[in-house]
C-alpha atoms as a PDB file:
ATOM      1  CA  UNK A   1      16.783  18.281   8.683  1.00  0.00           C
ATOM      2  CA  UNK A   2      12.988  18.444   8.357  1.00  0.00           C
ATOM      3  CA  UNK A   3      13.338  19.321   4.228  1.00  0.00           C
ATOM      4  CA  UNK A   4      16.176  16.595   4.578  1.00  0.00           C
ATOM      5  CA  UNK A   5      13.773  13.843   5.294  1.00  0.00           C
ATOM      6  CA  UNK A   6      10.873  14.530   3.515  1.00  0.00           C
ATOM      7  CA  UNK A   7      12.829  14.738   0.542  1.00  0.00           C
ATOM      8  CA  UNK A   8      14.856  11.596   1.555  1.00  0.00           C
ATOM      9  CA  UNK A   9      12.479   9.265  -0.383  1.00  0.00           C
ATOM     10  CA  UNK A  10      12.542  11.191  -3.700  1.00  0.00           C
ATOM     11  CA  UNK A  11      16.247  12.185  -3.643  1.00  0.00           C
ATOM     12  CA  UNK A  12      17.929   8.922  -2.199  1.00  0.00           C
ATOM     13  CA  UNK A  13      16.509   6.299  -1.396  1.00  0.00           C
ATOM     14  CA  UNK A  14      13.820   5.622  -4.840  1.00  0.00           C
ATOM     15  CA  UNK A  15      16.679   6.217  -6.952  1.00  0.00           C
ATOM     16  CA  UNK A  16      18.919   4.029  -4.779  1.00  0.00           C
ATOM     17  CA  UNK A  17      16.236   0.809  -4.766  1.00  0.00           C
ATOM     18  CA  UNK A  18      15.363   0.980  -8.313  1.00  0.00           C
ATOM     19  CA  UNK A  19      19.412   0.836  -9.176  1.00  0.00           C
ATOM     20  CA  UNK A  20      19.330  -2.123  -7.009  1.00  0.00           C
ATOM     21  CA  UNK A  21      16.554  -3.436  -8.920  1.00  0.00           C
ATOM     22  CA  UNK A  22      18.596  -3.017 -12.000  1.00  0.00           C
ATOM     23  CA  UNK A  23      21.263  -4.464 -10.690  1.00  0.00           C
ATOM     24  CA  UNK A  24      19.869  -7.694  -9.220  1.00  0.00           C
ATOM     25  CA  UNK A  25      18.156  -8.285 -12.887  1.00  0.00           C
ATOM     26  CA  UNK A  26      14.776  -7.725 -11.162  1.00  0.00           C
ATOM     27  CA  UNK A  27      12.365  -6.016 -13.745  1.00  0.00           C
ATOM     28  CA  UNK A  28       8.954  -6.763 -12.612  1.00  0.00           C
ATOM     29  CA  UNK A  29       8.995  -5.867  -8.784  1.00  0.00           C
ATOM     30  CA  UNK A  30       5.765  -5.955  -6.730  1.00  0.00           C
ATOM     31  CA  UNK A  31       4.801  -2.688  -5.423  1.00  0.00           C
ATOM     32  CA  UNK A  32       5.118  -4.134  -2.485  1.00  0.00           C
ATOM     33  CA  UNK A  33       8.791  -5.162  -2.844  1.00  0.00           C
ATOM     34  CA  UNK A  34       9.632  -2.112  -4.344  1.00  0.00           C
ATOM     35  CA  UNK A  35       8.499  -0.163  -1.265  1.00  0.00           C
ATOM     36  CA  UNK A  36      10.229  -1.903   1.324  1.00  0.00           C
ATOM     37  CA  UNK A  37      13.564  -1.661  -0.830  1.00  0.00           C
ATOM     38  CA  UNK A  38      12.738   1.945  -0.884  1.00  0.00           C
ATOM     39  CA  UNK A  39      12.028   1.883   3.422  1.00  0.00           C
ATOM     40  CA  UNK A  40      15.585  -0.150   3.422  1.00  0.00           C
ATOM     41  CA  UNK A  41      17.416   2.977   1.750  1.00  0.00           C
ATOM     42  CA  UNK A  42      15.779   5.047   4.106  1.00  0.00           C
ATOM     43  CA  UNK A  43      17.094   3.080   7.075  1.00  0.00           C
ATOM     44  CA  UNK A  44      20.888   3.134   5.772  1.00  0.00           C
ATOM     45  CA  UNK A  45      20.601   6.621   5.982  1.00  0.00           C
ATOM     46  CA  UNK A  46      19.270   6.500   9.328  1.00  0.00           C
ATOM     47  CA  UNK A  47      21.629   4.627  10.519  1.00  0.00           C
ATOM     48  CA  UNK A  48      24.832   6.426   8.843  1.00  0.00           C
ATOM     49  CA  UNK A  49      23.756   9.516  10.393  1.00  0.00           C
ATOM     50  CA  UNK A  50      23.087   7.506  13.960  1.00  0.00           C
ATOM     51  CA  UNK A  51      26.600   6.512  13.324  1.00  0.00           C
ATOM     52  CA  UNK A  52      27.822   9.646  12.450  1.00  0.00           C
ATOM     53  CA  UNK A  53      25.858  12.039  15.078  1.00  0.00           C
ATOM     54  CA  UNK A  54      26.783   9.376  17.942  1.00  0.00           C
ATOM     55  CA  UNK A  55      29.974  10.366  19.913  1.00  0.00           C
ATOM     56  CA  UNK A  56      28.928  14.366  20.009  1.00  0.00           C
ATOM     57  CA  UNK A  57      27.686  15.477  22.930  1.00  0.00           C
ATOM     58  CA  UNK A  58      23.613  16.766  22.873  1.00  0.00           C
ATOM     59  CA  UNK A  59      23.101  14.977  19.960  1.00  0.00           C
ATOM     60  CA  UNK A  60      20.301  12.732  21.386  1.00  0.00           C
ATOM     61  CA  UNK A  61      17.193  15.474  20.606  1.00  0.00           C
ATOM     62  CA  UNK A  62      18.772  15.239  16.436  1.00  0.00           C
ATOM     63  CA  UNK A  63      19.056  11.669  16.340  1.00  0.00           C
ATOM     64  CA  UNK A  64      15.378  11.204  17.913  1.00  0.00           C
ATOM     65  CA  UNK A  65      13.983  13.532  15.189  1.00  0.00           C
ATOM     66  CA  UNK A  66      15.586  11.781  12.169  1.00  0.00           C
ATOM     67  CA  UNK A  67      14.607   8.199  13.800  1.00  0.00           C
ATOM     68  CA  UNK A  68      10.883   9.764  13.829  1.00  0.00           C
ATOM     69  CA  UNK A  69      11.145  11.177  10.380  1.00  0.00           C
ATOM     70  CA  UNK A  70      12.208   8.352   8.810  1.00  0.00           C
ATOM     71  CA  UNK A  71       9.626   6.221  10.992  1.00  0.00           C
ATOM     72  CA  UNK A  72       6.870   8.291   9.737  1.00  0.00           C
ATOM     73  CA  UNK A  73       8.272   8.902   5.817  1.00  0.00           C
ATOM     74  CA  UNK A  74       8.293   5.130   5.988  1.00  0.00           C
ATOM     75  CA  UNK A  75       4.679   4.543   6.693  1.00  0.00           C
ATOM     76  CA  UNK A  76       3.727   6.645   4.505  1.00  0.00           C
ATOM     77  CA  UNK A  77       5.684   4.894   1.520  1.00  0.00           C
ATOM     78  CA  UNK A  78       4.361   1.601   2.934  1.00  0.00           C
ATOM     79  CA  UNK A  79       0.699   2.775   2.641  1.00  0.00           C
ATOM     80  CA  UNK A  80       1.059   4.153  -1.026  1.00  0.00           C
ATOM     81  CA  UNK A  81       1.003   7.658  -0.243  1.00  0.00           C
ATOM     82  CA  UNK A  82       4.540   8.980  -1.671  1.00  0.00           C
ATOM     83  CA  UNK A  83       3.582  10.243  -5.245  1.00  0.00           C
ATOM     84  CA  UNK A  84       7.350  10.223  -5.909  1.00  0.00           C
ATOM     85  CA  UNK A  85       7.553   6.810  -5.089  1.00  0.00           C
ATOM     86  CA  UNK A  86       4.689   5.622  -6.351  1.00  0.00           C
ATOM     87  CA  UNK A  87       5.532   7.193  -9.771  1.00  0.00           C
ATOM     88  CA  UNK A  88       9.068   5.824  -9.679  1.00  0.00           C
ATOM     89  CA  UNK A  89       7.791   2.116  -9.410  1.00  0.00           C
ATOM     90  CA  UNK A  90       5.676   2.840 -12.155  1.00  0.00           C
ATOM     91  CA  UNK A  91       8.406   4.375 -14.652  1.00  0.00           C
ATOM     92  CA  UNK A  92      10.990   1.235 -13.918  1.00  0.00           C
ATOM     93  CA  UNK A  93       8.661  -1.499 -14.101  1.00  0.00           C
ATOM     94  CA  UNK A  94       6.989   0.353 -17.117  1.00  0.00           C
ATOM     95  CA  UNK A  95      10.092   1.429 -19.006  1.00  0.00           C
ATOM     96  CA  UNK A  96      12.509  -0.029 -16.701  1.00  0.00           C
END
């Protein structure tokens, strides 16, 4: 789960915010905006799995790992420090 969520940004949810981007006709995103759409695709998935991991017994100790891996994958998209991210933004507002 560890690889899961530091890959999470890369593999999920940059992809997933800059088709929303596309979608909502938005071509010139602040970096700003474009990281807290990216943090919002990282919550989904925290919360489909909290959904999904919910009703099994001794599931509490996985669900309090993924909520602190996402936490902490989050901050560090919000202060800039996700290359993949960071690169991403660039390409779509660039070339997008």
């Amino acid at each position: 789960m560890r690889r899961v969520l530091e890959e999470l940004a890369r593999s999920f949810a940059a992809p997933s915010a800059t088709t929303w981007f596309k979608v909502t006709s938005n071509k010139s995103p602040t970096c700003d905006e474009y990281r807290l759409k990216v943090v919002d695709f990282m919550n989904l998935f925290e919360n489909s799995l909290t959904l999904g991991y919910q009703n099994y017994p001794n599931s509490k100790d996985i669900l309090d790992f993924v909520k602190k891996g996402v936490r902490d994958q989050s901050n560090v998209i919000l202060s800039g420090k996700n290359k993949d991210v960071e690169k991403r933004y660039k390409y779509y507002v660039d070339y997008g």
